[in-house]
C-alpha atoms as a PDB file:
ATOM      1  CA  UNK A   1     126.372 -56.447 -60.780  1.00  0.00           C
ATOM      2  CA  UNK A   2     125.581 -56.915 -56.964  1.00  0.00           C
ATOM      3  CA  UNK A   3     128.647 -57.518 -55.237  1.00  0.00           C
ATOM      4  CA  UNK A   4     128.866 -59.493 -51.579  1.00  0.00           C
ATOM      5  CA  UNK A   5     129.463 -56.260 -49.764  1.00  0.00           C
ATOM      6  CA  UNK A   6     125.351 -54.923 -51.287  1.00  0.00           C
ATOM      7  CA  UNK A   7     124.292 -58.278 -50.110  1.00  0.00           C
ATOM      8  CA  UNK A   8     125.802 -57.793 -46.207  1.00  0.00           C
ATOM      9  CA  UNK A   9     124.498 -54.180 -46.223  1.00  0.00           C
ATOM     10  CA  UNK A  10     120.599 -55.184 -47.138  1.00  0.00           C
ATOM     11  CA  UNK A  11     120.859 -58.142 -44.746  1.00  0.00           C
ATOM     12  CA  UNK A  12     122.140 -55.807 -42.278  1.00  0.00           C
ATOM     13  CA  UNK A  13     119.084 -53.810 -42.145  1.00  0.00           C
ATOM     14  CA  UNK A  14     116.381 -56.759 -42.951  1.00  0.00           C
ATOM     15  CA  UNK A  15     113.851 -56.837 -40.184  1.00  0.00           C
ATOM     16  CA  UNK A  16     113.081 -60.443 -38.325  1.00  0.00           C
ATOM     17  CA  UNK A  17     110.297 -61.283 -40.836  1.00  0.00           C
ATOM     18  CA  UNK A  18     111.834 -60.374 -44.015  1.00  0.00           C
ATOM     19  CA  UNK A  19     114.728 -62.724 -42.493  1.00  0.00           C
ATOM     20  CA  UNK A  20     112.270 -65.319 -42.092  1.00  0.00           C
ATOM     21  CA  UNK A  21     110.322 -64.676 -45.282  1.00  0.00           C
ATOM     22  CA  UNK A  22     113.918 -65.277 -47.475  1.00  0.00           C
ATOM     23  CA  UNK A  23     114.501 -68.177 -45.156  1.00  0.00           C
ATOM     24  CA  UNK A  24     111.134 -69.680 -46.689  1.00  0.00           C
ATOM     25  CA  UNK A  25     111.356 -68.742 -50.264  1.00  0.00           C
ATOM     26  CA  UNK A  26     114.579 -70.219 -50.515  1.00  0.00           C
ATOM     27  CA  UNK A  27     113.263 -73.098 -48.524  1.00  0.00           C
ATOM     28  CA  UNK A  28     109.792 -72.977 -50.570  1.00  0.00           C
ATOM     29  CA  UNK A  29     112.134 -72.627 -54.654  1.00  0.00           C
ATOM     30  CA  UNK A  30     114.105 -75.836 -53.732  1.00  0.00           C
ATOM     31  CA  UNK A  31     110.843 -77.862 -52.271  1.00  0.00           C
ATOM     32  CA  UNK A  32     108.451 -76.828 -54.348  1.00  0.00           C
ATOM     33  CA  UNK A  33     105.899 -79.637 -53.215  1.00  0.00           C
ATOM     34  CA  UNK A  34     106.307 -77.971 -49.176  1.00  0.00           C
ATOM     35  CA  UNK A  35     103.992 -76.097 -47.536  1.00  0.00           C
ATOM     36  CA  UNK A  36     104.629 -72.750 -45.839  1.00  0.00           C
ATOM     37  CA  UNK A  37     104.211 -74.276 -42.673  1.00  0.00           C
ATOM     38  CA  UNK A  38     106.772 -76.574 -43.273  1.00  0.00           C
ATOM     39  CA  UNK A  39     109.248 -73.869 -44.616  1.00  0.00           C
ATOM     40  CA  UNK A  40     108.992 -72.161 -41.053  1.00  0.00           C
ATOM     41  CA  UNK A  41     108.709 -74.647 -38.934  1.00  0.00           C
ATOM     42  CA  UNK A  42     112.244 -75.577 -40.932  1.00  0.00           C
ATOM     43  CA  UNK A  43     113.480 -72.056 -39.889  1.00  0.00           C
ATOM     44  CA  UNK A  44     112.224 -72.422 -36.429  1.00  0.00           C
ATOM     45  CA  UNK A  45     114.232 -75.645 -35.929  1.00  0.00           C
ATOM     46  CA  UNK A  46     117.244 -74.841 -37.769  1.00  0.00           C
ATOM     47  CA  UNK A  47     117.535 -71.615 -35.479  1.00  0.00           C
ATOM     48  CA  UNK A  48     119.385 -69.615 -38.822  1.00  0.00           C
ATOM     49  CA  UNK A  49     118.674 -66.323 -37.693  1.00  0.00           C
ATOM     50  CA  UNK A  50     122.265 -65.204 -37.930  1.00  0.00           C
ATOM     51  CA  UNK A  51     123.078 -63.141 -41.144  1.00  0.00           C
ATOM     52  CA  UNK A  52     125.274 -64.864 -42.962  1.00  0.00           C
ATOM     53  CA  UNK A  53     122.825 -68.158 -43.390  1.00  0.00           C
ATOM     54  CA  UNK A  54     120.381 -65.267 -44.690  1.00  0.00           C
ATOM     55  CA  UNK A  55     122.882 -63.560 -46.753  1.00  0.00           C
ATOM     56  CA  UNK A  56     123.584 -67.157 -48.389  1.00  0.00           C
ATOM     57  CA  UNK A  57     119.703 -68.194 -49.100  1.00  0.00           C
ATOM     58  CA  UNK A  58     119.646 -64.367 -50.138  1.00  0.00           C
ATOM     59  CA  UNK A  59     122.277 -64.872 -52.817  1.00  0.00           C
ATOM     60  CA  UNK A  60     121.047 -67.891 -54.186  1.00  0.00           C
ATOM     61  CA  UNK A  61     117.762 -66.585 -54.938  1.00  0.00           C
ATOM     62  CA  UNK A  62     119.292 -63.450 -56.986  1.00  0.00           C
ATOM     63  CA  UNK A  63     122.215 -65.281 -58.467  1.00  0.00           C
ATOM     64  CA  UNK A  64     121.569 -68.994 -58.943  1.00  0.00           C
ATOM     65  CA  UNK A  65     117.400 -69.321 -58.529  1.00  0.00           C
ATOM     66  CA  UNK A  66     115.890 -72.666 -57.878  1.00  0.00           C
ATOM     67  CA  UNK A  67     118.176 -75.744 -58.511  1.00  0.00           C
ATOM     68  CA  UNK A  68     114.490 -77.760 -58.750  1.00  0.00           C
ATOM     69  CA  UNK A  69     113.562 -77.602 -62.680  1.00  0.00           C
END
């Protein structure tokens, strides 16, 4: 089981991209239908860079998945 502490330690040493590239996939699982451009340009304008937004998206993917069926 992956606890929250796991989650904060591999956030912790994510570069900017692979920040950026859960930002999208998360952004990309629940809008399927979106392009990659719009998945960054929705990270560039929502400015989440700080880890605990990442840690979140981060989580979702490995616990929950998509909530789009």
């Amino acid at each position: 089981m992956i606890r929250d502490s796991d989650i904060k330690d591999f956030v912790s040493k994510m570069t900017y991209w692979e920040r950026v590239n859960t930002y999208m996939s998360e952004y990309l699982l629940e809008n399927p239908y979106s392009s990659r451009e719009e998945a960054y340009k929705d990270f560039m304008d929502s400015g989440v860079d700080d880890s605990n937004a990442i840690e979140y998206r981060l989580e979702k993917i490995i616990r929950f998945g998509s909530s789009v069926r």
